[in-house]
Protein backbone atom coordinates (compact mmCIF):
# COMPACT_ATOMS: atom_id res chain seq x y z
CA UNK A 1 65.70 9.76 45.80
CA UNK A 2 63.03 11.55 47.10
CA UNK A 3 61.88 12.04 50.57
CA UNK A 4 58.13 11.75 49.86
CA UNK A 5 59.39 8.44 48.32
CA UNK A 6 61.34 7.37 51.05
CA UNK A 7 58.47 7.93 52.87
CA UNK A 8 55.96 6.24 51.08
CA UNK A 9 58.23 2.93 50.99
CA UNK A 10 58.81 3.55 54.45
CA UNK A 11 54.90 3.23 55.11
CA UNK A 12 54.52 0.29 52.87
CA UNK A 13 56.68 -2.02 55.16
CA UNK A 14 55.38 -0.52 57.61
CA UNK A 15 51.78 -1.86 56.78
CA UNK A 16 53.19 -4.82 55.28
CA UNK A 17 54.82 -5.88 58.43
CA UNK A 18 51.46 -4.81 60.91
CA UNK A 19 49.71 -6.97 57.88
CA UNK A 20 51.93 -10.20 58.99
CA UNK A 21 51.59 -9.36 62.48
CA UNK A 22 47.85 -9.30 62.31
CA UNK A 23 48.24 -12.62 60.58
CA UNK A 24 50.29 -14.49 62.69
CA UNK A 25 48.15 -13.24 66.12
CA UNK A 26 45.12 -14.00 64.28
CA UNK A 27 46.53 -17.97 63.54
CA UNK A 28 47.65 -18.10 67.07
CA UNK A 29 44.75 -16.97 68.12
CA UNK A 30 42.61 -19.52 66.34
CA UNK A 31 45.44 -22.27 66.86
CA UNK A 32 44.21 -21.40 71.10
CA UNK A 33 40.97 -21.93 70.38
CA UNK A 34 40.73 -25.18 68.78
CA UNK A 35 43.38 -26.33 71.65
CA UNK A 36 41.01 -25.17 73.79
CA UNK A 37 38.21 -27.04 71.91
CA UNK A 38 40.01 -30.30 71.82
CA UNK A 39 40.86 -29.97 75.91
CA UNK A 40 37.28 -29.30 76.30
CA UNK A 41 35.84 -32.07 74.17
CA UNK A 42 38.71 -34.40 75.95
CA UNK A 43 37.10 -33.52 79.08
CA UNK A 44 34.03 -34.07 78.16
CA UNK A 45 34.57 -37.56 76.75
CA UNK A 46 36.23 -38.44 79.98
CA UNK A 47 33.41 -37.32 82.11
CA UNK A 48 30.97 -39.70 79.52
CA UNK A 49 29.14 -42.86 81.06
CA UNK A 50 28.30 -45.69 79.23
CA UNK A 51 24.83 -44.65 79.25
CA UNK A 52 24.83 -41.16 77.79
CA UNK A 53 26.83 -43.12 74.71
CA UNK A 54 23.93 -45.75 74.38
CA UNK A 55 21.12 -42.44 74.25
CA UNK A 56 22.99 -41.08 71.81
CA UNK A 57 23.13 -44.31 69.76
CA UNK A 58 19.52 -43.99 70.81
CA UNK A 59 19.09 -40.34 69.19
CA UNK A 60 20.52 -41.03 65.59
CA UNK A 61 18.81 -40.14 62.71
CA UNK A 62 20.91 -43.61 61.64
CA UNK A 63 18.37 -46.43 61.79
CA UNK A 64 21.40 -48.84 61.82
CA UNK A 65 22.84 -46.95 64.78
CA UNK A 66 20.29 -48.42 66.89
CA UNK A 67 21.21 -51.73 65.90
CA UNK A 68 24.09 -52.73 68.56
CA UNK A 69 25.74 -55.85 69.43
CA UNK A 70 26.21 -56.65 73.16
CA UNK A 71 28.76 -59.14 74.41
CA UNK A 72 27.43 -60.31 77.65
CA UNK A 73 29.64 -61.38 80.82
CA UNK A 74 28.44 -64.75 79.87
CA UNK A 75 29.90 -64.62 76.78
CA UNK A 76 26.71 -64.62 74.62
CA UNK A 77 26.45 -61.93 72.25
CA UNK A 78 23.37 -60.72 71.87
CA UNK A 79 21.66 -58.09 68.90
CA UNK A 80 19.75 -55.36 70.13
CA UNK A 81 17.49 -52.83 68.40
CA UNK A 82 17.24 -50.05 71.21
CA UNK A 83 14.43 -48.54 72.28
CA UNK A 84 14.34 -47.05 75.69
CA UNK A 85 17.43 -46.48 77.81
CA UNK A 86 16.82 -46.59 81.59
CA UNK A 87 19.44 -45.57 84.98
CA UNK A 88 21.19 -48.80 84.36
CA UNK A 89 19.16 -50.82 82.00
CA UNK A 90 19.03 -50.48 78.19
CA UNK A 91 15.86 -52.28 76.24
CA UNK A 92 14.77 -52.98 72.97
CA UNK A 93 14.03 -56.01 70.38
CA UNK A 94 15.86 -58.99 70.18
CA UNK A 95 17.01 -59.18 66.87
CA UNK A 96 18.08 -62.53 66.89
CA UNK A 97 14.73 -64.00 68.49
CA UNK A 98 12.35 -65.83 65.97
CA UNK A 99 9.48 -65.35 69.06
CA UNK A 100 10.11 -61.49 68.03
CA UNK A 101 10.85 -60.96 72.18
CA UNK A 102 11.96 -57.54 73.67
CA UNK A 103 14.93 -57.82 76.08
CA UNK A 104 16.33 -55.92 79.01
CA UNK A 105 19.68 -56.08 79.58
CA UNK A 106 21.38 -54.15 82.79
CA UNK A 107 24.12 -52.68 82.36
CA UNK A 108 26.24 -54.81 85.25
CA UNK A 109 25.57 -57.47 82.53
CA UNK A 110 27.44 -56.18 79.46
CA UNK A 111 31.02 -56.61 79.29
CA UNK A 112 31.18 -54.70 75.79
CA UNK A 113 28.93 -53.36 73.51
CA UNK A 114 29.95 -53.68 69.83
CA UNK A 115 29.49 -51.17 67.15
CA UNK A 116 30.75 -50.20 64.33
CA UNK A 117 33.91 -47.25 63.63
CA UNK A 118 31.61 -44.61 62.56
CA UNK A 119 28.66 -45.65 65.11
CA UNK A 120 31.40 -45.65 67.83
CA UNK A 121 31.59 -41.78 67.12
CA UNK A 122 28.44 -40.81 67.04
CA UNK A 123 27.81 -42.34 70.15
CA UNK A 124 30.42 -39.85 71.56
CA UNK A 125 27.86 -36.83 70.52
CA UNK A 126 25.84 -34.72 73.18
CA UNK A 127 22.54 -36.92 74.22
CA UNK A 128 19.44 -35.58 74.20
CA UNK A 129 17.06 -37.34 75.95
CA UNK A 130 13.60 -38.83 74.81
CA UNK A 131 12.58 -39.71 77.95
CA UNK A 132 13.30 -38.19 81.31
CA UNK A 133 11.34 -40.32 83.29
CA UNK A 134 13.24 -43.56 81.82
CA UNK A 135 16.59 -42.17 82.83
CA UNK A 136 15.25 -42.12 86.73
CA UNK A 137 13.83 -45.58 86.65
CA UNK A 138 16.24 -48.42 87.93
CA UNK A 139 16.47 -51.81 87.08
CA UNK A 140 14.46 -52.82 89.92
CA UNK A 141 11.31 -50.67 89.33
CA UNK A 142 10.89 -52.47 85.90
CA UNK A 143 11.11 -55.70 87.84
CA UNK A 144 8.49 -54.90 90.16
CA UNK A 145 6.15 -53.42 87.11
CA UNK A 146 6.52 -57.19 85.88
CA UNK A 147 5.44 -58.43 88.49
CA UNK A 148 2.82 -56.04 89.30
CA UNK A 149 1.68 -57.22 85.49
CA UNK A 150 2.09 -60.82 86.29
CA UNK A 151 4.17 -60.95 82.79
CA UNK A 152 5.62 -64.42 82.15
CA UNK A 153 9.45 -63.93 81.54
CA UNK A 154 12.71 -65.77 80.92
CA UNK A 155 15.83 -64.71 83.19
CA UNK A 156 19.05 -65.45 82.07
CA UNK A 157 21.85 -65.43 84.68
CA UNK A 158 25.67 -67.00 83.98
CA UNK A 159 24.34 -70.26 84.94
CA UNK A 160 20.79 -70.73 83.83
CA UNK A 161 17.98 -69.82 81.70
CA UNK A 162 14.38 -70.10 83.60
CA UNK A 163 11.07 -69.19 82.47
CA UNK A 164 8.00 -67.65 85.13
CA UNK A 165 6.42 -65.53 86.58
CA UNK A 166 8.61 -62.86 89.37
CA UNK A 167 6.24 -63.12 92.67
CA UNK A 168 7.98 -60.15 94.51
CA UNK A 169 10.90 -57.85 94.13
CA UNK A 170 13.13 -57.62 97.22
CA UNK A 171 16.10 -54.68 97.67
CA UNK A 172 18.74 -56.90 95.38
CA UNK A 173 16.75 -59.69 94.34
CA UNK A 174 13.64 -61.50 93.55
CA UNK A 175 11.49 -64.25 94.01
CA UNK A 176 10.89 -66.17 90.31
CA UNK A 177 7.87 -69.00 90.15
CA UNK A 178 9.62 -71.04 87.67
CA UNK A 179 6.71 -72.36 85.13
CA UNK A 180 6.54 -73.62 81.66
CA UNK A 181 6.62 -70.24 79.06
CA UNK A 182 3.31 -70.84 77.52
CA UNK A 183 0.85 -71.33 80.50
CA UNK A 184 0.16 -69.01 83.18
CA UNK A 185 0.89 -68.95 86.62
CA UNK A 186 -0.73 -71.33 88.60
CA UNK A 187 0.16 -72.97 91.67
CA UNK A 188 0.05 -76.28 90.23
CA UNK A 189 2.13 -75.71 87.10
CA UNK A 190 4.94 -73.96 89.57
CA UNK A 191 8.16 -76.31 89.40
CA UNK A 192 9.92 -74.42 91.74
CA UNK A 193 10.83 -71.08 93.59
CA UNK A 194 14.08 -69.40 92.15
CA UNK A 195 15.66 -66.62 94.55
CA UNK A 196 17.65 -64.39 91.77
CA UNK A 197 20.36 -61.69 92.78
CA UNK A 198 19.46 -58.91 90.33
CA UNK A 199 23.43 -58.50 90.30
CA UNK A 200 23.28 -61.81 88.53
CA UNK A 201 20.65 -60.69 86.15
CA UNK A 202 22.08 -60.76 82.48
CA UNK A 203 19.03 -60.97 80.34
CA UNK A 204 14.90 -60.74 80.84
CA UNK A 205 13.29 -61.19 77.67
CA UNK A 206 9.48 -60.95 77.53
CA UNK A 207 7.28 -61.80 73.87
């Protein structure tokens, strides 16, 4: 055998074996990064709040995705087109009305939303916003635009379902001039003042 040979075979495992070496560092390498990937996106998810889900939901080019069910403490489900997600509100049509009403439903109110598998994921992507001035607004500054509108509304709270007109907004509640639905607010057609907790707010719907 020749030396140059020798040699030559020499250099061949030689390559061969930095060839396997780059291999394996390069899999380990990439094996790193999607760990890393996967403990970022874990992190992420954990960090998410029920809201950012519900804008995302909000932001799919899926039409259906905007079509959610939500089970209310009460126990009433109700089905909800969304349309504008606030601080701790989320509002939209009320699929299930025949009056074709809009709803607002706080978010103290839901005890689950229900979606389906593949909307359930989506809802775990990045939100992007359509509105930064309805993530600022609270459930309490819509209730004092109603009533700055004189809108006639129907509460729902775990107990009771009243229709009227809200008089004032106080820090956690508000005053409600219970009336019949279709007449306006007049002193005379006022049954009765209703005091509501906005904690115990689960539904206002408005036509």
């Amino acid at each position: 055998m020749s030396v140059g040979g020798s040699r030559y075979r020499l250099g061949m495992r030689w390559e061969s074996l930095f060839d396997d070496l780059a291999g394996q560092l390069e899999h380990e390498l990439e094996s790193e990064r999607v760990d890393l990937h996967h403990e970022e996106e874990r992190l992420r998810v954990g960090r998410l709040p029920l809201r950012e889900r519900l804008v995302a939901l909000r932001s799919s080019s899926d039409p259906m995705a905007l079509r959610i069910r939500c089970r209310l403490r009460s126990g009433d489900t109700i089905a909800l087109r969304v349309l504008t997600v606030g601080r701790d509100w989320v509002a939209g049509d009320l699929d299930d009305s025949l009056r074709r009403e809009q709803g607002i439903i706080p978010f103290s109110a839901i005890d689950a939303l229900l979606v389906t598998p593949t909307h359930a994921i989506e809802s775990l992507a990045p939100a992007v916003e359509r509105s930064e001035l309805a993530a600022r607004l609270g459930m309490g500054f819509l209730l004092r635009d109603l009533c700055r509108r004189r809108a006639t509304i129907t509460v729902r709270t775990a107990s009771a379902e009243t229709s009227g007109t809200i008089d004032r907004v106080g820090r956690d509640h508000f005053d409600l001039a219970e009336h019949d639905r279709d007449v306006a607010r007049r002193a005379n057609d006022v049954h009765q003042i209703r005091i509501v907790p906005i904690d115990n707010v689960l539904l206002v719907s408005l036509s």
